[in-house]
C-alpha atoms as a PDB file:
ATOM      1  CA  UNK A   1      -9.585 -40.068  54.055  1.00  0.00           C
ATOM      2  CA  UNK A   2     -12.748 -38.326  52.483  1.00  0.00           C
ATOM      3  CA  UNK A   3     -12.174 -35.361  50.861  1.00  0.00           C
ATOM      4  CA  UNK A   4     -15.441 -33.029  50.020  1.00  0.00           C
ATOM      5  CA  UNK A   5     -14.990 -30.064  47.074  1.00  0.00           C
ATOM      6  CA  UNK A   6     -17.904 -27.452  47.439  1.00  0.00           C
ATOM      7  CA  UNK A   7     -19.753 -26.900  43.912  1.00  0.00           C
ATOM      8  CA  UNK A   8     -19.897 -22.963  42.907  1.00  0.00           C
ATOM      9  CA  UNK A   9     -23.074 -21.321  43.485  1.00  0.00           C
ATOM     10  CA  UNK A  10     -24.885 -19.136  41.034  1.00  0.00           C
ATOM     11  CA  UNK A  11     -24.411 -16.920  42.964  1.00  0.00           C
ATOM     12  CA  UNK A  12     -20.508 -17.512  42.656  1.00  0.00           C
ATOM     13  CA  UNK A  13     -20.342 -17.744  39.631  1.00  0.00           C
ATOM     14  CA  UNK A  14     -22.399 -14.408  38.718  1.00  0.00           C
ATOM     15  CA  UNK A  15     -19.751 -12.730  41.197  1.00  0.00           C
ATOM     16  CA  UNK A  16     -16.669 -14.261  39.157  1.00  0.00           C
ATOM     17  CA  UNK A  17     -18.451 -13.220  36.103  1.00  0.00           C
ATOM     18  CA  UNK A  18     -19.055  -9.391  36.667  1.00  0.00           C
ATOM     19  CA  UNK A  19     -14.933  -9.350  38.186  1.00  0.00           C
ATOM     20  CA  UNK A  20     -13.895 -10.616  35.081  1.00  0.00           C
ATOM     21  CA  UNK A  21     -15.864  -8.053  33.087  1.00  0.00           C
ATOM     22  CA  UNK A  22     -14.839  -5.460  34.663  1.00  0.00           C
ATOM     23  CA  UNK A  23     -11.363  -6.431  34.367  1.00  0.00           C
ATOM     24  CA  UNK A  24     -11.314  -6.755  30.666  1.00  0.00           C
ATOM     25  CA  UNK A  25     -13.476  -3.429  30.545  1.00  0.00           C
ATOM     26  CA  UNK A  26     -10.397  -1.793  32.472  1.00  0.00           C
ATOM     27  CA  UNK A  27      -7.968  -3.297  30.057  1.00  0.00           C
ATOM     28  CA  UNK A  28      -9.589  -2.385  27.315  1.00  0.00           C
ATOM     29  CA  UNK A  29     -10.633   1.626  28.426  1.00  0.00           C
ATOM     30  CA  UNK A  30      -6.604   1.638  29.978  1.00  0.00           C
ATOM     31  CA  UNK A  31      -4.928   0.588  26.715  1.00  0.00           C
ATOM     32  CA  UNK A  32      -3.705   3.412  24.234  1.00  0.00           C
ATOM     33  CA  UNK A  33      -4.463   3.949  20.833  1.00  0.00           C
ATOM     34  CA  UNK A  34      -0.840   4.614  19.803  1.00  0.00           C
ATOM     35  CA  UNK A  35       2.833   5.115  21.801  1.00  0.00           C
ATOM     36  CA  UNK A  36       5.443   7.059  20.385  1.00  0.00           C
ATOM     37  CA  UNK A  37       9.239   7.085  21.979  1.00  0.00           C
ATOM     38  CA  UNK A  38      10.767  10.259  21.786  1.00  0.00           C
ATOM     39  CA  UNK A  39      13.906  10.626  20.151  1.00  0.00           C
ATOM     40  CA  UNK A  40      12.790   8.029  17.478  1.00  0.00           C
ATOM     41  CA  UNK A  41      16.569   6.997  17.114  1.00  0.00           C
ATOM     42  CA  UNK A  42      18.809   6.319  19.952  1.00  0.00           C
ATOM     43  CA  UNK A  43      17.956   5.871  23.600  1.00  0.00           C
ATOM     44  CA  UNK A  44      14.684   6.886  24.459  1.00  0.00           C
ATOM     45  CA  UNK A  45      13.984   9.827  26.719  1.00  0.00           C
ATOM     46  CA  UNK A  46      10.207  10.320  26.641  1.00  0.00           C
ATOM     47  CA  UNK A  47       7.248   8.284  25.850  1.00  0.00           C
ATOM     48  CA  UNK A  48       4.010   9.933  24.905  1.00  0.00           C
ATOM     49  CA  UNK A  49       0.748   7.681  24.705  1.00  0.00           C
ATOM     50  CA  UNK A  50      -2.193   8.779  23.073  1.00  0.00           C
ATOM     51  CA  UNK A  51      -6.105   7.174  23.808  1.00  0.00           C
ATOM     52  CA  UNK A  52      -8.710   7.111  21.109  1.00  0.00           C
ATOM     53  CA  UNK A  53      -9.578  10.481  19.774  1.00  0.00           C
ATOM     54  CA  UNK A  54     -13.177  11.898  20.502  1.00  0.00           C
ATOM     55  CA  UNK A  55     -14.921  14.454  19.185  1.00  0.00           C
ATOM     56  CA  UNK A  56     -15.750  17.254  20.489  1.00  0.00           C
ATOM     57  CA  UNK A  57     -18.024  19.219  17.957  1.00  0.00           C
ATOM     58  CA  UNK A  58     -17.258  20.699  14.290  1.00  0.00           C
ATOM     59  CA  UNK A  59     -17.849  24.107  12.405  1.00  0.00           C
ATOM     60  CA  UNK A  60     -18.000  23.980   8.443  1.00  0.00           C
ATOM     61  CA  UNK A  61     -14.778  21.287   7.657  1.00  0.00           C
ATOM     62  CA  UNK A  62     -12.698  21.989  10.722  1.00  0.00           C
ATOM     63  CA  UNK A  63     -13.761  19.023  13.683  1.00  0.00           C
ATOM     64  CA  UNK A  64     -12.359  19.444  17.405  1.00  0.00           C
ATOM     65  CA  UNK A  65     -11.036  16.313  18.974  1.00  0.00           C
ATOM     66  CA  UNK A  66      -9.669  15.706  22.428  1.00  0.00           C
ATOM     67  CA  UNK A  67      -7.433  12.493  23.603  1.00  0.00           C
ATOM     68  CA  UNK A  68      -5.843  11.260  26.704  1.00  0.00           C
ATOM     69  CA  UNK A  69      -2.145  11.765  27.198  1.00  0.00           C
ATOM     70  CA  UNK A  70       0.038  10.387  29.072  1.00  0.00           C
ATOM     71  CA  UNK A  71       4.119  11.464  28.948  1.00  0.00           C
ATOM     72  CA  UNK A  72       6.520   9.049  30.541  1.00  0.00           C
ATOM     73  CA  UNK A  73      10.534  10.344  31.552  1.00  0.00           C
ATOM     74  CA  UNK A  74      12.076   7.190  30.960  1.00  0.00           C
ATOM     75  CA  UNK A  75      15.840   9.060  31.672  1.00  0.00           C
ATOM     76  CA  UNK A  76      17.239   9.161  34.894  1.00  0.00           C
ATOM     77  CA  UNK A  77      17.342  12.851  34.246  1.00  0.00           C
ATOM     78  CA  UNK A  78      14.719  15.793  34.513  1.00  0.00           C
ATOM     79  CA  UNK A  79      12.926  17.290  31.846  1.00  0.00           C
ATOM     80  CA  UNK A  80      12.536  20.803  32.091  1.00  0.00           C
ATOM     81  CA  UNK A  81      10.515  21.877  29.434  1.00  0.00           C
ATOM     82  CA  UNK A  82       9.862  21.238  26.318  1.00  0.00           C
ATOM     83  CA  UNK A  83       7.377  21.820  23.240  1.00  0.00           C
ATOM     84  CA  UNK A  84       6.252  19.321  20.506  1.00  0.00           C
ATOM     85  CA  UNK A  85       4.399  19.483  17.358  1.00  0.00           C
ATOM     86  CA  UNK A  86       2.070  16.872  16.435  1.00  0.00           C
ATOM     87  CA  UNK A  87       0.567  16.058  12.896  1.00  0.00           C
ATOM     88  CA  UNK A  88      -2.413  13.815  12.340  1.00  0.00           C
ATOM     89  CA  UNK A  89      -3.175  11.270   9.811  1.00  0.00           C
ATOM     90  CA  UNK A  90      -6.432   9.715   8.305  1.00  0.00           C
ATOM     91  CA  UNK A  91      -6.935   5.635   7.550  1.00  0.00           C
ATOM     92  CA  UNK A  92      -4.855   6.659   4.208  1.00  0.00           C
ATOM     93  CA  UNK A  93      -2.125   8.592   5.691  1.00  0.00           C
ATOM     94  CA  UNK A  94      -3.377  11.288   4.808  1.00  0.00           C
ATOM     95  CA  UNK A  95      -2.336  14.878   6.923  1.00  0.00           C
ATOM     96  CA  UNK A  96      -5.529  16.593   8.035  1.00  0.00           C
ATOM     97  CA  UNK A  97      -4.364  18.139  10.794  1.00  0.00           C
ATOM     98  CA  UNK A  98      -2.236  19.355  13.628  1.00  0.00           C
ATOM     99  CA  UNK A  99      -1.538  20.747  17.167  1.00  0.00           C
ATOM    100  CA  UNK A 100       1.275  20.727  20.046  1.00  0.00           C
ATOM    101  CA  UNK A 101       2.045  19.613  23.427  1.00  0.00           C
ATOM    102  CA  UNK A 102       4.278  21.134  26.181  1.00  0.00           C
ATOM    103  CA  UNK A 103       5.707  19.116  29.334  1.00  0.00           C
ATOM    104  CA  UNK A 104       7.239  21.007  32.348  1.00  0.00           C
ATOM    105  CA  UNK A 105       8.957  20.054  35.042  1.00  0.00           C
ATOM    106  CA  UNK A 106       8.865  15.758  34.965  1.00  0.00           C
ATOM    107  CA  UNK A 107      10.850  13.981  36.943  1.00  0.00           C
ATOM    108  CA  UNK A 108      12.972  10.804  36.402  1.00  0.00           C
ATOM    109  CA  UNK A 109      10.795   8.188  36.076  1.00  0.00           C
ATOM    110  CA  UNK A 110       7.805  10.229  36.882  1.00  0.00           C
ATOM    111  CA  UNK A 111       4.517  10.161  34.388  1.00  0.00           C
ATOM    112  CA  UNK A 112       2.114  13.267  33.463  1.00  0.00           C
ATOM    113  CA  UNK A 113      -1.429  12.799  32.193  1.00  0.00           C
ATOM    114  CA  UNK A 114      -3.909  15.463  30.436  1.00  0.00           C
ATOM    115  CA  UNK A 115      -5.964  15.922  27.403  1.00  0.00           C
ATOM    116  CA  UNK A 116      -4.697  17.305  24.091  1.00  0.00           C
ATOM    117  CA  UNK A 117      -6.888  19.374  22.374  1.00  0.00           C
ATOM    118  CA  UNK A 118      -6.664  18.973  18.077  1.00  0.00           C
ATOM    119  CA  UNK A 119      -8.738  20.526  15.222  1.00  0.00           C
ATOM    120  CA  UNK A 120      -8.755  18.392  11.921  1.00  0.00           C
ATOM    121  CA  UNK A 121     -10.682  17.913   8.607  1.00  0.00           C
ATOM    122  CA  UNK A 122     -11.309  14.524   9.174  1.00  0.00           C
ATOM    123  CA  UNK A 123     -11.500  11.389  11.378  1.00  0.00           C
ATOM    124  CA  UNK A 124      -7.599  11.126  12.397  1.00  0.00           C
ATOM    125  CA  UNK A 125      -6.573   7.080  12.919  1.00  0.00           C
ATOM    126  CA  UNK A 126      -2.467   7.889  13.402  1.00  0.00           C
ATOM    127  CA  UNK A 127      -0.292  10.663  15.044  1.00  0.00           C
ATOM    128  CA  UNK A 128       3.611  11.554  13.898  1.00  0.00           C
ATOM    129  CA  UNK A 129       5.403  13.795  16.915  1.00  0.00           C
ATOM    130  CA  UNK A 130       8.404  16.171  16.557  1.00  0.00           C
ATOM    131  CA  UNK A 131      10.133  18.858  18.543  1.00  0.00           C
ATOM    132  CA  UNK A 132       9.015  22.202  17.502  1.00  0.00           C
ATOM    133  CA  UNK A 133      12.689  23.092  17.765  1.00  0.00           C
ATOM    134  CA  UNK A 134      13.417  20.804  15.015  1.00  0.00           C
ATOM    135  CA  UNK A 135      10.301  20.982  12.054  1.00  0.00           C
ATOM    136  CA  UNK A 136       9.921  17.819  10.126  1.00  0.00           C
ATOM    137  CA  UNK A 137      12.122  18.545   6.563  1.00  0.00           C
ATOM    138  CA  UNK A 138      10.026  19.282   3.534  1.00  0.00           C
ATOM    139  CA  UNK A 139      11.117  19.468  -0.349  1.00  0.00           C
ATOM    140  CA  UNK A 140      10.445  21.482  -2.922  1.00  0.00           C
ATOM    141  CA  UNK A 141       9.125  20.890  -6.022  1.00  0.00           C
ATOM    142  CA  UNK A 142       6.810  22.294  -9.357  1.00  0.00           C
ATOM    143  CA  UNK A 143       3.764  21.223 -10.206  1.00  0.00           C
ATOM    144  CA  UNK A 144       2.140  21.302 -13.399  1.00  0.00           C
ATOM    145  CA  UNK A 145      -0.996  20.671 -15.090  1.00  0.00           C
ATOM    146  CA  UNK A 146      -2.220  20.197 -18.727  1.00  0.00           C
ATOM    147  CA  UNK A 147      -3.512  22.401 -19.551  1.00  0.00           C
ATOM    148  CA  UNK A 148      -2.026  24.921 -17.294  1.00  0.00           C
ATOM    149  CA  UNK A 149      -3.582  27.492 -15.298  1.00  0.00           C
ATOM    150  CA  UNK A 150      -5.417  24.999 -13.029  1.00  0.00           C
ATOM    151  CA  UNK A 151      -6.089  26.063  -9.551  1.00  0.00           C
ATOM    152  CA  UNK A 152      -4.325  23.552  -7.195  1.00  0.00           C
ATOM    153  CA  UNK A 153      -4.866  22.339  -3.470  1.00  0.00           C
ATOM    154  CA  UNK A 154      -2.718  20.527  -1.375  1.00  0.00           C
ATOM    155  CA  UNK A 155      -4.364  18.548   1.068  1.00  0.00           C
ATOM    156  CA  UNK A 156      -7.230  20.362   0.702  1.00  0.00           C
ATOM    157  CA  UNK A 157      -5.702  23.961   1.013  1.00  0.00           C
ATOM    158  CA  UNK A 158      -5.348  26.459  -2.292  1.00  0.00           C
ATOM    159  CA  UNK A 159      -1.992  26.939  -2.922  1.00  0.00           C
ATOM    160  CA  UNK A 160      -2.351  29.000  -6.149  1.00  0.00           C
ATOM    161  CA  UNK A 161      -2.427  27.894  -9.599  1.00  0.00           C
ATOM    162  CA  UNK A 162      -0.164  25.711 -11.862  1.00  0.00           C
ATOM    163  CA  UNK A 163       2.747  25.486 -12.459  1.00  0.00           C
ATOM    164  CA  UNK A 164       3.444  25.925  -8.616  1.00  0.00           C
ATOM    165  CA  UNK A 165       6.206  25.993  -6.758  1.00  0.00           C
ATOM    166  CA  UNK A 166       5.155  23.877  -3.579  1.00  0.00           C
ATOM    167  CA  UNK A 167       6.631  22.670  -0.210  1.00  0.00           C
ATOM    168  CA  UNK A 168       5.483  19.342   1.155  1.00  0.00           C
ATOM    169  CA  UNK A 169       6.814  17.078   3.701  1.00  0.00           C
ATOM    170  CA  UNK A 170       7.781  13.918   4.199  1.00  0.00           C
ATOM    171  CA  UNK A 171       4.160  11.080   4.159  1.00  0.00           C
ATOM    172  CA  UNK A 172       1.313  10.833   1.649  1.00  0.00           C
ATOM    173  CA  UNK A 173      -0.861  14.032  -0.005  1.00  0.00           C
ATOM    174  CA  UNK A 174      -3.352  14.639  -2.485  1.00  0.00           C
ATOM    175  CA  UNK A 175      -3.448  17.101  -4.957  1.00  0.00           C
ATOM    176  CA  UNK A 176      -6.300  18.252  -6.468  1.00  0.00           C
ATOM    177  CA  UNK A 177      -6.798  20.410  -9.922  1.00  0.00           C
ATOM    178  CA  UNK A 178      -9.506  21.988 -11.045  1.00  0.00           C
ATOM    179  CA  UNK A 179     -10.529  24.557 -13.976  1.00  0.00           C
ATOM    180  CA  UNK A 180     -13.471  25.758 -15.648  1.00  0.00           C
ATOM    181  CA  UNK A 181     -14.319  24.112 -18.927  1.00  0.00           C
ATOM    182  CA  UNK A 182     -12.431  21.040 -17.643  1.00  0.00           C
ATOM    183  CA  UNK A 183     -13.206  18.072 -15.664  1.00  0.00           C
ATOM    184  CA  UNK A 184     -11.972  18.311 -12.092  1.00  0.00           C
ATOM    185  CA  UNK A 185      -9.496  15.650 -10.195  1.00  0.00           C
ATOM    186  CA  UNK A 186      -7.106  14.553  -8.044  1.00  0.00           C
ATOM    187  CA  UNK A 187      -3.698  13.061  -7.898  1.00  0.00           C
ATOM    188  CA  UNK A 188      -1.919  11.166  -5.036  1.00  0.00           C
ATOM    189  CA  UNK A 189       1.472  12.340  -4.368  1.00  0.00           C
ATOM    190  CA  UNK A 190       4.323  10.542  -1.495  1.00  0.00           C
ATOM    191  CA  UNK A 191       6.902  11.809  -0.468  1.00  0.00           C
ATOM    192  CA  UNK A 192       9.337   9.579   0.820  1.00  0.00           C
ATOM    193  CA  UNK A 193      12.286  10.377   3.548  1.00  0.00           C
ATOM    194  CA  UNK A 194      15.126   9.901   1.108  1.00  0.00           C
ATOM    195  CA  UNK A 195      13.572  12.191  -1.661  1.00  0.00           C
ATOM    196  CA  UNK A 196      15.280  15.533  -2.175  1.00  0.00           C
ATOM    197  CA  UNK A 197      13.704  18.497  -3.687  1.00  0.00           C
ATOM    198  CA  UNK A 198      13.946  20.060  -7.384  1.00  0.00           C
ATOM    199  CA  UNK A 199      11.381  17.246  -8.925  1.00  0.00           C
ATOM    200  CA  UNK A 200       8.101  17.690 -10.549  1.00  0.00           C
ATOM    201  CA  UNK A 201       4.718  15.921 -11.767  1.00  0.00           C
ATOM    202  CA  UNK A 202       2.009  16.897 -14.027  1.00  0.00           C
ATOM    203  CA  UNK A 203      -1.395  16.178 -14.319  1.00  0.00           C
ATOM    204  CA  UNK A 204      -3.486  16.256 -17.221  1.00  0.00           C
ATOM    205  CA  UNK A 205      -7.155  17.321 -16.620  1.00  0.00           C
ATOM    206  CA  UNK A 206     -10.199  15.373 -17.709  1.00  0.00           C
ATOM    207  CA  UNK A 207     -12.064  16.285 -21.262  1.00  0.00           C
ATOM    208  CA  UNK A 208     -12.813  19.505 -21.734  1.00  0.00           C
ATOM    209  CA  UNK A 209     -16.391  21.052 -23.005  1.00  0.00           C
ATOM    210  CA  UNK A 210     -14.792  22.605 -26.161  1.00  0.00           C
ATOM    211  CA  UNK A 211     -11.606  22.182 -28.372  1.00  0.00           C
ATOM    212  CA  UNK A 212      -8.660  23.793 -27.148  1.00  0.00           C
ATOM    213  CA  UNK A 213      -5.600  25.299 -29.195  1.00  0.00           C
ATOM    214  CA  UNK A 214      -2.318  25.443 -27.227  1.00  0.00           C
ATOM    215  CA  UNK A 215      -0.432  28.309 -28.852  1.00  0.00           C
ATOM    216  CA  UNK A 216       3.674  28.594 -28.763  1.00  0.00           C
ATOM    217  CA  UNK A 217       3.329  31.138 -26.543  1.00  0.00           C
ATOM    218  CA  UNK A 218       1.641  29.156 -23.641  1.00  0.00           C
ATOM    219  CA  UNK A 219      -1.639  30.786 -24.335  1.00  0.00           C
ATOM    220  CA  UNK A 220      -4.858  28.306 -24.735  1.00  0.00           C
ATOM    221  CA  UNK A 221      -8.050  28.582 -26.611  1.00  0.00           C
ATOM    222  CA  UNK A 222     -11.387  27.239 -25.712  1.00  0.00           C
ATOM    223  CA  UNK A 223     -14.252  26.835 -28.885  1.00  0.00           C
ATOM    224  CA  UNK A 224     -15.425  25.117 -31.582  1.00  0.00           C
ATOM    225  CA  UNK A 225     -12.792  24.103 -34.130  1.00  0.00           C
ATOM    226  CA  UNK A 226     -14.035  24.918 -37.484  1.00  0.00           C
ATOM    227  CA  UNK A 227     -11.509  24.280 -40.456  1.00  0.00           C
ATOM    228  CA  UNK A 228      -8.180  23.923 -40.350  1.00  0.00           C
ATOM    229  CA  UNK A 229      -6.532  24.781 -43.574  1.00  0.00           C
ATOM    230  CA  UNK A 230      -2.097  24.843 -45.170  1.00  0.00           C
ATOM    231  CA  UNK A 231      -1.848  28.613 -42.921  1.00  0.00           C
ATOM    232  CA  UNK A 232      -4.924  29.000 -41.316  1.00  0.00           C
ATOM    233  CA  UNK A 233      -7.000  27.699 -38.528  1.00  0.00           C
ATOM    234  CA  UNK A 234     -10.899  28.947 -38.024  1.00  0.00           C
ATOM    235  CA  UNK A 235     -12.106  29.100 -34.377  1.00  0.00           C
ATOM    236  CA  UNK A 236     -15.249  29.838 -32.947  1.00  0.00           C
ATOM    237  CA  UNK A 237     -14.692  31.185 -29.526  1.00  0.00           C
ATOM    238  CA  UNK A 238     -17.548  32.587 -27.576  1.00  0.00           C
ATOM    239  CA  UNK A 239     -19.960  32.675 -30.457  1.00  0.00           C
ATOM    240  CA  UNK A 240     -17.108  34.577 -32.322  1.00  0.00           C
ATOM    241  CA  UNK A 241     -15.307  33.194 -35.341  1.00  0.00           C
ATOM    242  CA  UNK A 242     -10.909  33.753 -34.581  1.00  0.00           C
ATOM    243  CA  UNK A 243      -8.319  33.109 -37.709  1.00  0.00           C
ATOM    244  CA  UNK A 244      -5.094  31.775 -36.049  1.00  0.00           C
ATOM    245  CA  UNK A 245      -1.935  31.612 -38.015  1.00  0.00           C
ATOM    246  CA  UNK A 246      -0.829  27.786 -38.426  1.00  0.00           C
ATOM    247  CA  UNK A 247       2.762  28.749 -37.236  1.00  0.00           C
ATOM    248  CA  UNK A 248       1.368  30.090 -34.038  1.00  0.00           C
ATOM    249  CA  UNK A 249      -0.155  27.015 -32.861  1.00  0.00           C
ATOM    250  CA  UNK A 250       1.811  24.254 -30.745  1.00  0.00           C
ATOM    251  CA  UNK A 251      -0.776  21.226 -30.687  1.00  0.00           C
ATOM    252  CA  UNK A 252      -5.014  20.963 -30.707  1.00  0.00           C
ATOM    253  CA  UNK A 253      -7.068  18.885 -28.527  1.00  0.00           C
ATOM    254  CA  UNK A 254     -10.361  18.243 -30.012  1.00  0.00           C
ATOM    255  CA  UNK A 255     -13.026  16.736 -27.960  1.00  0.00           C
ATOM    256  CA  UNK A 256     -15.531  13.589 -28.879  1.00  0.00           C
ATOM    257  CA  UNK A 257     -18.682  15.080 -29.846  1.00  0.00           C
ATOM    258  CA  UNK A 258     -22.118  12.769 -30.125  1.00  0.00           C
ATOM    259  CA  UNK A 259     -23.161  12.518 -34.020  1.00  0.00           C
ATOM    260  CA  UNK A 260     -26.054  14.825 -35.258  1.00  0.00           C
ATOM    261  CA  UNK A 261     -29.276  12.380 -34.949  1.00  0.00           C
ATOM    262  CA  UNK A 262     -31.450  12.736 -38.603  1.00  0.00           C
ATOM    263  CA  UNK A 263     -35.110  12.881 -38.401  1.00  0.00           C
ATOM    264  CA  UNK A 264     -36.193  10.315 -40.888  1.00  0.00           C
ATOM    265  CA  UNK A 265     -39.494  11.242 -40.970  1.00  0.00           C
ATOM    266  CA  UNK A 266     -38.939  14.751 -42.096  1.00  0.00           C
ATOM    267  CA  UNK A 267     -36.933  13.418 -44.854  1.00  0.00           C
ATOM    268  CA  UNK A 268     -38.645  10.884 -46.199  1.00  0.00           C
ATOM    269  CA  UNK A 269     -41.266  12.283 -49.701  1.00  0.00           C
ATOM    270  CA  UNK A 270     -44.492  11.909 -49.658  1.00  0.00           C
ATOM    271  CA  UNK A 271     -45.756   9.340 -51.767  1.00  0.00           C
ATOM    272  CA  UNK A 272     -48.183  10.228 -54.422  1.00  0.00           C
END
């Protein structure tokens, strides 16, 4: 028996071509960024997926972003309603922003799909998701600075100035410290889920512009040290010369200052 197998076309072959394209290009546009089961622990009662986030347009540091969403009842119950919080993370797990979703109404089984609208303060990669009902926990704890007085942000927000009393939750933040006179900077702070609040951390600022005196009584002084003698120490502060009693003072930080270049040539005699 003679058996005859028909070679593909180009034309075929082009055809094949463009369905598997579009294929993957379905995959691809279909598949979610991130899926989060809801509770975390326990059987799982609703699934949220969330597509890539795109932006929508910014003013000043605040950026609007929109993504697909798609909520899954995987009970064999219905959900009535319910409202969740959602926080959103940069590539260093960072928070820089939030926003909240509410489902209505979905049946067993049944899947609901719309866009979530978010503001942030930077490009988010990750997304954590809680019921409003029950807030993520946070701890308390003081923050301090050397020297103090420094005004402090949290994740880019002023919270007042150190030492500070601050609430954070649980994930990654950076604190930053600034103060005049004093270089500015910043200090990466996690908190982890089995921490518990009452600690603290300090952060000593970069060199400062002038000498500073730290007095007993938690006061600082900013100048130019000029002697320091048995019971007295001479300050210049703000073109001003200041006599501090030795007893009064707690410890001095004196900063590195460039030695005073002589002009040979001025110095040198003439020669007869």
């Amino acid at each position: 028996m003679l058996r005859t197998f028909a070679r593909p076309t180009h034309c075929s072959l082009y055809l094949l071509t463009c369905l598997l394209l579009i294929t993957l290009s379905a995959f691809g546009k279909d598949a979610p960024q991130q899926v989060i089961a809801w509770p975390q622990s326990g059987t799982p009662v609703l699934r949220f997926s969330f597509s890539k986030f795109k932006e929508l347009g910014s003013l000043g540091n605040e950026r609007n972003y929109v993504t697909d969403t798609t909520v899954e009842n995987l009970s064999s119950k219905p959900i009535p309603n319910g409202v969740f919080s959602i926080y959103l993370f940069d590539k260093n797990k960072i928070r820089i922003g939030d926003g909240s979703i509410s489902v209505t109404n979905v049946g067993p089984g049944q899947s609901v799909k719309f866009q979530t609208m978010i503001q942030a303060t930077g490009t988010p990669v990750s997304i954590s998701l809680f019921e409003s009902s029950q807030p993520p926990r946070t701890i308390s704890m003081t923050v301090n600075s050397v020297p103090q007085g420094a005004l402090l942000k949290v994740d880019g927000k002023e919270v007042g100035t150190t030492p500070k009393l601050i609430d954070v939750g649980i994930g990654k933040h950076l604190l930053s410290f600034s103060k005049e006179g004093f270089n500015a900077g910043t200090f990466p702070l996690e908190i982890g889920p089995h921490d518990v609040s009452g600690g603290s951390t300090s952060y000593e600022l970069g060199t400062s512009a002038f000498d500073t005196v730290e007095l007993r009584d938690g006061s600082l002084l900013n100048g130019d040290l000029v002697s320091i003698s048995g019971m007295d120490i001479e300050m210049r502060v703000a073109g001003s010369l200041q006599h501090i009693d030795r007893n009064k003072v707690k410890r001095i930080m004196l900063v590195v200052r460039d030695a005073a270049v002589t002009d040979s040539s001025s110095s040198a005699g003439s020669t007869p």
